[in-house]
Protein backbone atom coordinates (compact mmCIF):
# COMPACT_ATOMS: atom_id res chain seq x y z
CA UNK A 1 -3.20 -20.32 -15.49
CA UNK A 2 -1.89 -23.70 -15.60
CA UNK A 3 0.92 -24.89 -13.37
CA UNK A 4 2.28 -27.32 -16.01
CA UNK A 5 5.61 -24.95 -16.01
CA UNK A 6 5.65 -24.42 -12.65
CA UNK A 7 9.08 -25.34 -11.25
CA UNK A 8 9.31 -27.83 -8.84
CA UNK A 9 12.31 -27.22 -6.39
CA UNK A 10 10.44 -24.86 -3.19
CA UNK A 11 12.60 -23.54 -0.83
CA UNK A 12 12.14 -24.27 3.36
CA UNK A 13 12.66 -22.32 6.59
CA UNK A 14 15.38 -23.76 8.21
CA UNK A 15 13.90 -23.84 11.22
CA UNK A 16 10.79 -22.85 13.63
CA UNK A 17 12.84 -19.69 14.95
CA UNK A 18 13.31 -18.23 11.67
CA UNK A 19 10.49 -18.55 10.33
CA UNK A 20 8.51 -17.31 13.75
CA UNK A 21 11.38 -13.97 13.92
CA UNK A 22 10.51 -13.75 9.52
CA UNK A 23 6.58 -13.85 10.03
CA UNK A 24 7.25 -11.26 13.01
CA UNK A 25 9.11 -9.34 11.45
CA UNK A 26 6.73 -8.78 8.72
CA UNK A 27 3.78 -7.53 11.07
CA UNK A 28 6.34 -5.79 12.66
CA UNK A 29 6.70 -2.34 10.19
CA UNK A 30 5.70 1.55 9.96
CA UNK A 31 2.28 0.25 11.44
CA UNK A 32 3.09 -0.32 14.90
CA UNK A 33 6.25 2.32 15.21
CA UNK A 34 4.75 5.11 12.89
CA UNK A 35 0.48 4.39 12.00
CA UNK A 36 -0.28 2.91 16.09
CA UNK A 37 0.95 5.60 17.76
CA UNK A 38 -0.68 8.26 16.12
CA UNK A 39 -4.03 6.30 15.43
CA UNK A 40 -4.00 5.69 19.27
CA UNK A 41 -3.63 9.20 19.58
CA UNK A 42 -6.19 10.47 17.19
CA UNK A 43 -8.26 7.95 18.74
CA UNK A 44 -8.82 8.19 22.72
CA UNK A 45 -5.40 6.22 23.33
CA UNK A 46 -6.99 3.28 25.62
CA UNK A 47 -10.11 2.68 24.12
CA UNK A 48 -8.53 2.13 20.89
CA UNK A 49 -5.78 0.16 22.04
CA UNK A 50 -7.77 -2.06 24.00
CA UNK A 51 -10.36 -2.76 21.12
CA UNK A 52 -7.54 -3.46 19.14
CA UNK A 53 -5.90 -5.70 21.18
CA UNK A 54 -9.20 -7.65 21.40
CA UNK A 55 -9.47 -7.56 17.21
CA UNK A 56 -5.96 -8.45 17.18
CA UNK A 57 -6.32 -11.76 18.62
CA UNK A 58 -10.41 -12.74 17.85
CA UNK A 59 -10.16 -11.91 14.27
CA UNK A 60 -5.93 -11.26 12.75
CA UNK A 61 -5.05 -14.62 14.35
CA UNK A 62 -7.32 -16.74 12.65
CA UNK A 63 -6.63 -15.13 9.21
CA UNK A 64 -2.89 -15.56 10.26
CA UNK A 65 -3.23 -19.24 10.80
CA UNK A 66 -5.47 -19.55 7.88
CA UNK A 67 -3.14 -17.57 5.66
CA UNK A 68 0.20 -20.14 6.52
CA UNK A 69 -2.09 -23.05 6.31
CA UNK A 70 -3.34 -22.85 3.05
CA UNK A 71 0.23 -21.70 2.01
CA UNK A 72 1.69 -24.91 3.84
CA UNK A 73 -0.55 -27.10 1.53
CA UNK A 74 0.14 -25.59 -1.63
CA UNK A 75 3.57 -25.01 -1.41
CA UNK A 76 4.04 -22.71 -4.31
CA UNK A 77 3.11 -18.71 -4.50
CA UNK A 78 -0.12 -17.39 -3.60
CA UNK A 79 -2.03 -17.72 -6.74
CA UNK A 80 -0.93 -21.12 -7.54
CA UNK A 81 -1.35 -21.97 -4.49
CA UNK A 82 -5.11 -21.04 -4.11
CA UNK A 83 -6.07 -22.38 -7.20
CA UNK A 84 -4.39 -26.08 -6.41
CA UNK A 85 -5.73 -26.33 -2.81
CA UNK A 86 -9.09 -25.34 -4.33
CA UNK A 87 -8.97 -27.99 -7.10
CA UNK A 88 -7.78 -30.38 -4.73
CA UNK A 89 -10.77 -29.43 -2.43
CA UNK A 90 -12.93 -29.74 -5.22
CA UNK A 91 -13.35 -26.17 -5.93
CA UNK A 92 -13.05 -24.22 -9.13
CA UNK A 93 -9.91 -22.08 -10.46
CA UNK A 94 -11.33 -18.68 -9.92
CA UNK A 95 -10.58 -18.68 -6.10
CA UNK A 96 -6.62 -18.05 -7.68
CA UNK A 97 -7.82 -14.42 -7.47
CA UNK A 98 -7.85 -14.04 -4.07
CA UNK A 99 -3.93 -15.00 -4.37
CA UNK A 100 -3.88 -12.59 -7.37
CA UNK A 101 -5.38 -9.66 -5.73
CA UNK A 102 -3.26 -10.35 -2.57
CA UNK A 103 0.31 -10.46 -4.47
CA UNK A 104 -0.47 -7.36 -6.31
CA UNK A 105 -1.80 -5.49 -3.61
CA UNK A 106 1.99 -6.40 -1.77
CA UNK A 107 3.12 -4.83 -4.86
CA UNK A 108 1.69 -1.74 -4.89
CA UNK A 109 2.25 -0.99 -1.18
CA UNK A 110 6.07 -2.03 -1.77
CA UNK A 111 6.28 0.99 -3.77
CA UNK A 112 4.76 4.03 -1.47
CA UNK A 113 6.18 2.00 1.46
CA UNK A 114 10.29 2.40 0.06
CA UNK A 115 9.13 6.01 0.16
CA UNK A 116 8.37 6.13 3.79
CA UNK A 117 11.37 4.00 4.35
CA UNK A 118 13.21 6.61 2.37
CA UNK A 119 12.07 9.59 4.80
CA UNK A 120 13.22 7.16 7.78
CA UNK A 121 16.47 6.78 6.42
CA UNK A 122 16.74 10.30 5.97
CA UNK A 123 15.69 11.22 9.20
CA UNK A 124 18.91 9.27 10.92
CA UNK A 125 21.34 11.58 8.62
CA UNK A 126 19.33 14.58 10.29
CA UNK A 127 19.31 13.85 13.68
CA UNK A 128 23.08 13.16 13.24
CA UNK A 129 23.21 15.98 12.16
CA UNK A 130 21.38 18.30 14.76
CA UNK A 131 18.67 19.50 12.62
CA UNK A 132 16.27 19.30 15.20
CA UNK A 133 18.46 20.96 17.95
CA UNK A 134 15.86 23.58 19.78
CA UNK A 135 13.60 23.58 16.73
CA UNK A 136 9.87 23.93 17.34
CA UNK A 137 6.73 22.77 15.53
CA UNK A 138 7.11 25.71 12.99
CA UNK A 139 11.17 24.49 12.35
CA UNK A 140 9.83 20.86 12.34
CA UNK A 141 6.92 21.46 9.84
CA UNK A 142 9.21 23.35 7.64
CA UNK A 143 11.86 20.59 7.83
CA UNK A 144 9.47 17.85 6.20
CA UNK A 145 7.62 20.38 3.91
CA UNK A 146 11.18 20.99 2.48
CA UNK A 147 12.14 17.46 2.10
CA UNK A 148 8.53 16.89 0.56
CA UNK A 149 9.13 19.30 -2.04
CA UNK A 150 12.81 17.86 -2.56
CA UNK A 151 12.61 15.43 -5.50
CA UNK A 152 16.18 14.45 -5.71
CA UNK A 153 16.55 13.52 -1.87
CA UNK A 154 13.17 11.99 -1.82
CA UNK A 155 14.84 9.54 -4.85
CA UNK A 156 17.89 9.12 -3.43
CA UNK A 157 16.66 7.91 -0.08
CA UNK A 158 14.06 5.84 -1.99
CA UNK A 159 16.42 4.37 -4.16
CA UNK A 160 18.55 3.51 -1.01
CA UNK A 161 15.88 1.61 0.77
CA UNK A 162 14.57 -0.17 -2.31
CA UNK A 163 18.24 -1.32 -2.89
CA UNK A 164 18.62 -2.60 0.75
CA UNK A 165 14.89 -4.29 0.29
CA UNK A 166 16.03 -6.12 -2.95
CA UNK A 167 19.40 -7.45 -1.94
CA UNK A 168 18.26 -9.13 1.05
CA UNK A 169 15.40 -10.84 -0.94
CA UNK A 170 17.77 -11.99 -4.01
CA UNK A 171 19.68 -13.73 -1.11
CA UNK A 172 16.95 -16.30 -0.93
CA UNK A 173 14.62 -17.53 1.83
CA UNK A 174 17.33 -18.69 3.89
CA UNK A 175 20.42 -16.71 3.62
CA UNK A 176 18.30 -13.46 2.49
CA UNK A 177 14.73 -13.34 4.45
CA UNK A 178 15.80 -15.81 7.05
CA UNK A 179 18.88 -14.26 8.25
CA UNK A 180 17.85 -10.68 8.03
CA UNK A 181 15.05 -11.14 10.58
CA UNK A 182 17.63 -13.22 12.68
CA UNK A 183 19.62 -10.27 12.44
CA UNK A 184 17.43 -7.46 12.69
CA UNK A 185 14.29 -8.66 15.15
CA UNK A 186 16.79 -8.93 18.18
CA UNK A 187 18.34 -5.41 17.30
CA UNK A 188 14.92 -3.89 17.19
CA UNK A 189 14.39 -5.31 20.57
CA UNK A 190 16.99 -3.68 21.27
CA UNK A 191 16.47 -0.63 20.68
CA UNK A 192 13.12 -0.58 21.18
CA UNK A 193 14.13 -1.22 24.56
CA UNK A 194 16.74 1.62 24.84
CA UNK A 195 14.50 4.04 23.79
CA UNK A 196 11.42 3.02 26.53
CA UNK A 197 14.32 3.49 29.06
CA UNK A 198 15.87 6.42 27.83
CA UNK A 199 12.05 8.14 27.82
CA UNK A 200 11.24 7.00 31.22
CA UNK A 201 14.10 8.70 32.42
CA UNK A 202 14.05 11.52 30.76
CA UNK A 203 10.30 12.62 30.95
CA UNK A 204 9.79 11.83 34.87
CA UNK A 205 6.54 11.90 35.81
CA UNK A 206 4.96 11.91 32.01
CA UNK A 207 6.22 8.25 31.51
CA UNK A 208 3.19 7.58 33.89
CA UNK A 209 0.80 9.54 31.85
CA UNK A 210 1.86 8.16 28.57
CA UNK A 211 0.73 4.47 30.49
CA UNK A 212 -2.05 5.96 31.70
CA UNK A 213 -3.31 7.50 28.41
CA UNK A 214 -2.94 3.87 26.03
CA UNK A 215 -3.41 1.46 29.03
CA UNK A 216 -6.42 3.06 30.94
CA UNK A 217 -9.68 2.12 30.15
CA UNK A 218 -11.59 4.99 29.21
CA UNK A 219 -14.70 3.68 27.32
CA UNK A 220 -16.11 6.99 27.18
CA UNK A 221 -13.81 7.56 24.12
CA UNK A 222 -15.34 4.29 22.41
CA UNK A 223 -17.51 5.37 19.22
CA UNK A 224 -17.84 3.58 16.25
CA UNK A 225 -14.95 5.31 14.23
CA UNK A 226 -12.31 4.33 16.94
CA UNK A 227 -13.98 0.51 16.62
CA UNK A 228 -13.47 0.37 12.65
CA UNK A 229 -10.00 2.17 13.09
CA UNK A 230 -8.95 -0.45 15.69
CA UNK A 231 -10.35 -3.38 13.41
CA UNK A 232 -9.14 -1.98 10.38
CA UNK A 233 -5.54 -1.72 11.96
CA UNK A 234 -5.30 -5.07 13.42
CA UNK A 235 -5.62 -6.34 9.84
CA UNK A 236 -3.22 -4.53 8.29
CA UNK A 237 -0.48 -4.96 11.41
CA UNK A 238 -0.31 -8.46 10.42
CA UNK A 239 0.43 -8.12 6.81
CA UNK A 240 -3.17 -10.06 6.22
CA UNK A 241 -4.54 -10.04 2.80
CA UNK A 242 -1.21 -9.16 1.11
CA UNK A 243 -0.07 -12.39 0.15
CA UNK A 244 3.18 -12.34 2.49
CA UNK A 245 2.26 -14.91 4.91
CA UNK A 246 0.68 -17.18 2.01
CA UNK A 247 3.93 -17.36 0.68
CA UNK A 248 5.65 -17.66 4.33
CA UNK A 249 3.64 -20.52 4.68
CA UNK A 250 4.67 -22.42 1.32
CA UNK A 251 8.26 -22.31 2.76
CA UNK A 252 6.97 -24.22 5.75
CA UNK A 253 7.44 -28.08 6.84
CA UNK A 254 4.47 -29.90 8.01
CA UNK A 255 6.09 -29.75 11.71
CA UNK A 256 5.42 -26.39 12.39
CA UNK A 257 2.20 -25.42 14.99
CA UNK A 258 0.30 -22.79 13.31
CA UNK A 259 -1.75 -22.03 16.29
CA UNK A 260 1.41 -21.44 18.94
CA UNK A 261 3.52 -20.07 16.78
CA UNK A 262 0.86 -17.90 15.15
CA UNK A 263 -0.25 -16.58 19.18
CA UNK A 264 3.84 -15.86 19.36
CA UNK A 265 4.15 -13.42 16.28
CA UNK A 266 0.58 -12.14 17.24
CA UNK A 267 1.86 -11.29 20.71
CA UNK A 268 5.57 -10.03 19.28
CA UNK A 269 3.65 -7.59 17.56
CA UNK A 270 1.38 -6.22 19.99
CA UNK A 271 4.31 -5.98 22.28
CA UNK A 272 6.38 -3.82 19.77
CA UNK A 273 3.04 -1.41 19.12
CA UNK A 274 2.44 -1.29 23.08
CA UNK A 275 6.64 -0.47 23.68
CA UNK A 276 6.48 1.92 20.45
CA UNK A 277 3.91 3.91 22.28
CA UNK A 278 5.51 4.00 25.85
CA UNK A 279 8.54 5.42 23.80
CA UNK A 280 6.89 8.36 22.10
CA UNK A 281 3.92 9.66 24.20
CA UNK A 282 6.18 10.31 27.10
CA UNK A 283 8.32 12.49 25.48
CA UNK A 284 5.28 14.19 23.79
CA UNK A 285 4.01 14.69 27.12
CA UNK A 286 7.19 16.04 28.90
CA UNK A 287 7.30 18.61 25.95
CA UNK A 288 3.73 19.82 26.18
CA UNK A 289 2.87 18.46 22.93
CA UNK A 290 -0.64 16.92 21.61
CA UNK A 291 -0.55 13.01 21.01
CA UNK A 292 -3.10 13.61 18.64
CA UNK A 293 -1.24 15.22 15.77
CA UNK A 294 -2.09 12.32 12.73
CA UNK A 295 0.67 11.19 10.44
CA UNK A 296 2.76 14.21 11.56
CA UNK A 297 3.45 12.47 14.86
CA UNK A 298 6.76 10.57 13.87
CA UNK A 299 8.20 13.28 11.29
CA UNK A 300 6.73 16.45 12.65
CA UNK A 301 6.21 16.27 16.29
CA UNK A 302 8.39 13.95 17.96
CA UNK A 303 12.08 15.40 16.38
CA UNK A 304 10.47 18.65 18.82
CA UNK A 305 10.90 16.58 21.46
CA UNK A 306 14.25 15.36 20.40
CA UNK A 307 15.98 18.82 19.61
CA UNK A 308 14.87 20.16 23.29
CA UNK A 309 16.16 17.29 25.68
CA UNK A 310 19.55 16.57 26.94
CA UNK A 311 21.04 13.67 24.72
CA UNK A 312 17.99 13.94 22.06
CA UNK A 313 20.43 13.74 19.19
CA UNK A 314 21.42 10.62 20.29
CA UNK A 315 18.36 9.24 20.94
CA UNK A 316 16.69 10.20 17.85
CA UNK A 317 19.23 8.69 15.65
CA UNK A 318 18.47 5.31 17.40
CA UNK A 319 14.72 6.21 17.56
CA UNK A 320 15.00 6.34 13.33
CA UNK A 321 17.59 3.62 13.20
CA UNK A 322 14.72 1.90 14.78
CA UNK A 323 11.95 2.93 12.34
CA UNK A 324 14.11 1.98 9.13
CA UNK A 325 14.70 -1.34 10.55
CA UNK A 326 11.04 -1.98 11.47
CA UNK A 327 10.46 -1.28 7.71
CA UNK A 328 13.36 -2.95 6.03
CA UNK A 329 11.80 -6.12 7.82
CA UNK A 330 8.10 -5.55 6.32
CA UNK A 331 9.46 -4.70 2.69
CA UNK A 332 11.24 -7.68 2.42
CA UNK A 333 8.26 -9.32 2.92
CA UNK A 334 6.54 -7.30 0.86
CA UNK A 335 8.41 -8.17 -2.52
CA UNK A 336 8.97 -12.15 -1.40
CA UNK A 337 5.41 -12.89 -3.40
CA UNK A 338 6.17 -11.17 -6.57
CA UNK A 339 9.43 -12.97 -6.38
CA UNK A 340 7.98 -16.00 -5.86
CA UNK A 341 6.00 -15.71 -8.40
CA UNK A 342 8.69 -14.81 -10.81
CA UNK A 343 10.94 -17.32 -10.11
CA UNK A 344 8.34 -20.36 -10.29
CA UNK A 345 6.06 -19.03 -13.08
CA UNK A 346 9.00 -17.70 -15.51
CA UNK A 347 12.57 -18.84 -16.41
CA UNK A 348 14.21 -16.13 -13.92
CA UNK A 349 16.22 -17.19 -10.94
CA UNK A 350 16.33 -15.00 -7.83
CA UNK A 351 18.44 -12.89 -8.49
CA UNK A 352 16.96 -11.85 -11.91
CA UNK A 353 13.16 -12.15 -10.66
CA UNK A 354 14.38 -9.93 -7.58
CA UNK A 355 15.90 -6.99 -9.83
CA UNK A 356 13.37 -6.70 -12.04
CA UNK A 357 10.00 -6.95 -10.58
CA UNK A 358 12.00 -4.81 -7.79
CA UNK A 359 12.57 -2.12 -10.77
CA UNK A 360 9.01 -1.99 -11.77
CA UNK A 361 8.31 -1.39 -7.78
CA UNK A 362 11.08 1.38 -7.62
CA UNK A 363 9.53 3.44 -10.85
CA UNK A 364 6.13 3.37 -9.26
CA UNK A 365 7.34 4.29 -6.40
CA UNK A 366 8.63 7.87 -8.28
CA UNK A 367 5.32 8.12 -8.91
CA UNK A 368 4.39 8.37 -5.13
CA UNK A 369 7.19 10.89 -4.83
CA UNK A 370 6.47 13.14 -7.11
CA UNK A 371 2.69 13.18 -5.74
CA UNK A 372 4.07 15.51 -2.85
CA UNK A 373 5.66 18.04 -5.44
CA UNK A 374 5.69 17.85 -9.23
CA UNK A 375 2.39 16.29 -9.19
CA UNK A 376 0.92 17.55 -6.24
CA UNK A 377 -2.53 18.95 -8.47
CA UNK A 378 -2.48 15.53 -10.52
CA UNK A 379 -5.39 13.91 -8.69
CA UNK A 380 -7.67 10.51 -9.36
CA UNK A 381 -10.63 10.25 -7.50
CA UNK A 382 -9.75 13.61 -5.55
CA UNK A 383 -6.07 11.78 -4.33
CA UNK A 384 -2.83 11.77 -5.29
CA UNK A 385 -0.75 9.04 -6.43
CA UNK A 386 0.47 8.36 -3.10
CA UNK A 387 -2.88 8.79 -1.39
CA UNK A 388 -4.99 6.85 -4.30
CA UNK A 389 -2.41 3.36 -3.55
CA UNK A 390 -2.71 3.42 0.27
CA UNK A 391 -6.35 3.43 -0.33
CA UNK A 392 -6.47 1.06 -2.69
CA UNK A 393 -4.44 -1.36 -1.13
CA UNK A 394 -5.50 -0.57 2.65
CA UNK A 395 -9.29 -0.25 2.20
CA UNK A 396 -9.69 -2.44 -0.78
CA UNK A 397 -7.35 -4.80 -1.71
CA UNK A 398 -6.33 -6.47 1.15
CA UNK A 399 -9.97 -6.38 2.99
CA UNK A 400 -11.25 -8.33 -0.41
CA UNK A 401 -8.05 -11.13 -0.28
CA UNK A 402 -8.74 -11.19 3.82
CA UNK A 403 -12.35 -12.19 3.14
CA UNK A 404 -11.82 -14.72 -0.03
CA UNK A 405 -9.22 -16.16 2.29
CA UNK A 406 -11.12 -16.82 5.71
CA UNK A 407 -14.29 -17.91 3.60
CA UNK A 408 -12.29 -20.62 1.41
CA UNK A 409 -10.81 -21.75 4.38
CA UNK A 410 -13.87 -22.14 6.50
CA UNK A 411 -16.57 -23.22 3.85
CA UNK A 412 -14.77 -24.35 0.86
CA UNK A 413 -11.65 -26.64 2.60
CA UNK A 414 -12.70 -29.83 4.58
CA UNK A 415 -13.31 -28.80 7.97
CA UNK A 416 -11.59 -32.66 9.80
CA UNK A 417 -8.71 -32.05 8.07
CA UNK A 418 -8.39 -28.96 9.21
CA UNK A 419 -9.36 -29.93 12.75
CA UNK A 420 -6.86 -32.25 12.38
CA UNK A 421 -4.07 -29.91 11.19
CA UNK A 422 -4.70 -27.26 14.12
CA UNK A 423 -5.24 -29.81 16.95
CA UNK A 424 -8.29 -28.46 18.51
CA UNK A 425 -10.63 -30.63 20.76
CA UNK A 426 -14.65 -30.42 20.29
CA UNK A 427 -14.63 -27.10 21.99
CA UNK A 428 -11.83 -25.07 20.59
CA UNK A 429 -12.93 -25.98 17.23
CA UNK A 430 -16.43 -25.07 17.76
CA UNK A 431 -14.80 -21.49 18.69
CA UNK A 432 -12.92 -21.83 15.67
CA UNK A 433 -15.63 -22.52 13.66
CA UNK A 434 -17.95 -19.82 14.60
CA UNK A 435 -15.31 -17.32 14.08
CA UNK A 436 -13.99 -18.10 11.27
CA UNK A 437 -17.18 -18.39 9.61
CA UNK A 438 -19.57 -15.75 10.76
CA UNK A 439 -17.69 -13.31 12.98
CA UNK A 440 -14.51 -12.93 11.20
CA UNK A 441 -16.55 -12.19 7.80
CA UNK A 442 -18.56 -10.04 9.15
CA UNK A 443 -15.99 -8.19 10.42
CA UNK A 444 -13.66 -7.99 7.48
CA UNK A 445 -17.05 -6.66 5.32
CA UNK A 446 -17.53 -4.04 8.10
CA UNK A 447 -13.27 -3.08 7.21
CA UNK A 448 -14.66 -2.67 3.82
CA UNK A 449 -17.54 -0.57 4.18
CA UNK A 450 -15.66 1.71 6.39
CA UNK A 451 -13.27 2.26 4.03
CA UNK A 452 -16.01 3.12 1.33
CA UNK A 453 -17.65 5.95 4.05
């Protein structure tokens, strides 16, 4: 591809803050509020949040960094990017595809993500409503398996979130991504906060329990499947591998610190995934219910919980008020590469590169929905739509653009420079070194083979 055509004008964060509260609220999404909880259940609770918490910071920081330097020195979207920083390292063209597989893997997750977003944004008109008042699992169950099988209110809802996705993106990087997250992060807190309070009060003595159960350590639970799970998680709760933060970082100035601010977002997200959990497993507790009920957990279980307390209605509108914002702040992010892409590679502005690339993404997403009715026997590979581009994306895609990433940036990019770029004394960069090229590698081929087993 060449960049002749490329356009020159880039836009910038306006400042540290909103950059730090966009990056953050990329990782933070559906996988801390709706995958972590019910992966920690599934999975022991403590032994897979405390491997995770290790993975989170030895191996997703460094790819983090990695990710918003390279984009830093390109300054243009992620395949352009990767193929000028490798010519200007000396390298050949081909290492574009890591930036190719990483903005189309964004792409394809946009469009079963809306989806998801869609059933959160649903779920705040129920609970409004009282649907879940003194309903049990059966009433629960029944309430999503309808809603599955209801194409036009699966569109609609869709529809809705795509729309609310695309006109905050079309705004640009500073009035649209910028002030969103400015917006939005600091509500979540919120919140998030609320609804930790609100479950410590009303579950008593199971608000303990719930800390004991993800905080601790029982490495009896720790087996190899809770290890990959944790590793594989970590990854994907920092939007690595999708192209987001490549693009985040060619929007950023050259007086940014990659490594603080990077050990910020990392520990904004853990907190979120940690606060997520002290807000649900109590009130799964105080009801008698299992922690370990899968993907089910959000949709299924917990509205059990909130139709048989005093003041659940309430506290499961905010609870999905909560859920739709943590997602609204990772789509956005998810679309910004394809956008970026658009609007350097092509003679679209924003606004035109935002509507129709976010088109394309809406009409795959139909796809997705009609995967839990219409075409629920249309399978590919033994999946569904749906299923075939969460495993595509989450066990392929973005363990393949994680890899191509950490390995140009630890053996293909001169090392001094950067050395010089992170700061790091003799020590640290030793560390540094070591991880990024052995450990890390070694770990992101492990992601893959898991997701092959």
């Amino acid at each position: 591809m060449s960049t002749g055509t490329m356009k020159k004008s880039h836009s910038q964060w306006s400042s540290r803050m909103g950059f730090m509260l966009a990056a953050a609220g990329s990782a933070v999404g559906l996988g801390n509020i709706w995958k972590f909880p019910y992966m920690a259940g599934e999975m022991g609770g403590s032994a897979f949040v405390l491997t995770y918490l290790l993975f989170m910071f030895v191996i997703g920081l460094p790819i983090l960094v990695l990710e918003w330097l390279i984009g830093r020195r390109g300054q243009k979207n992620p395949i352009h990017t990767m193929e000028d920083v490798a010519v200007s390292e000396g390298r050949s063209k081909s290492w574009r595809w890591v930036g190719i597989i990483g903005v189309v893997g964004s792409f394809l997750i946009l469009s079963f993500y809306s989806v998801i977003g869609g059933w959160a944004t649903d779920y705040i008109v129920l609970a409004a409503q009282g649907s879940f008042e003194g309903a049990n699992g059966e009433a629960t169950g029944k309430l999503f398996t309808h809603f599955l099988g209801n194409v036009n209110s699966l569109l609609t809802w869709h529809t809705v979130f795509m729309f609310a996705t695309a006109f905050i993106v079309a705004l640009g990087v500073g009035a649209g991504l910028e002030r969103g997250c400015k917006l939005m992060m600091p509500g979540l807190g919120v919140l998030l906060l609320v609804l930790v309070g609100y479950a410590a009060y009303v579950s008593g003595p199971s608000f303990y329990d719930a800390f004991k159960f993800l905080f601790t350590p029982n490495w009896s639970a720790i087996n190899g499947t809770a290890v990959l799970a944790a590793l594989g998680h970590a990854f994907f709760s920092l939007s690595l591998g999708m192209g987001i933060m490549m693009a985040y970082g060619s929007y950023l100035g050259s007086d940014v610190n990659l490594l603080s601010t990077a050990r910020t977002v990392v520990i904004l997200d853990v907190i979120v995934a940690m606060l997520s959990g002290m807000a649900i497993f109590p009130l799964v507790f105080a009801n008698g219910l299992q922690p370990g009920e899968g993907p089910g957990l959000i949709f299924v279980t917990l509205p059990i919980a909130f139709g048989n307390m005093a003041g659940g209605t309430v506290l499961g509108v905010l609870f999905f008020i909560f859920l739709t914002f943590a997602a609204l702040t990772s789509s956005i992010s998810l679309l910004e590469p394809t956008v970026e892409l658009l609007e350097e590679k092509t003679p679209l502005g924003r606004k035109s590169a935002t509507i129709l690339s976010s088109l394309i993404i809406w009409a795959l997403g139909i796809a997705c929905i009609l995967s839990f009715n219409e075409w629920a026997e249309v399978k590919l590979f033994g999946k569904n739509v749906f299923d075939l581009l969460d495993y595509l994306t989450s066990k392929i895609m973005l363990p393949v653009t994680g890899l191509g990433t950490v390995i140009f940036g630890a053996w293909m990019m001169n090392q001094k420079h950067i050395r010089e770029e992170l700061n790091l004394n003799n020590f640290w960069f030793s560390i540094w070194t070591v991880l990024s090229r052995f450990v890390i590698p070694a770990a992101v081929i492990l992601i893959l083979v898991y997701g092959f087993m």
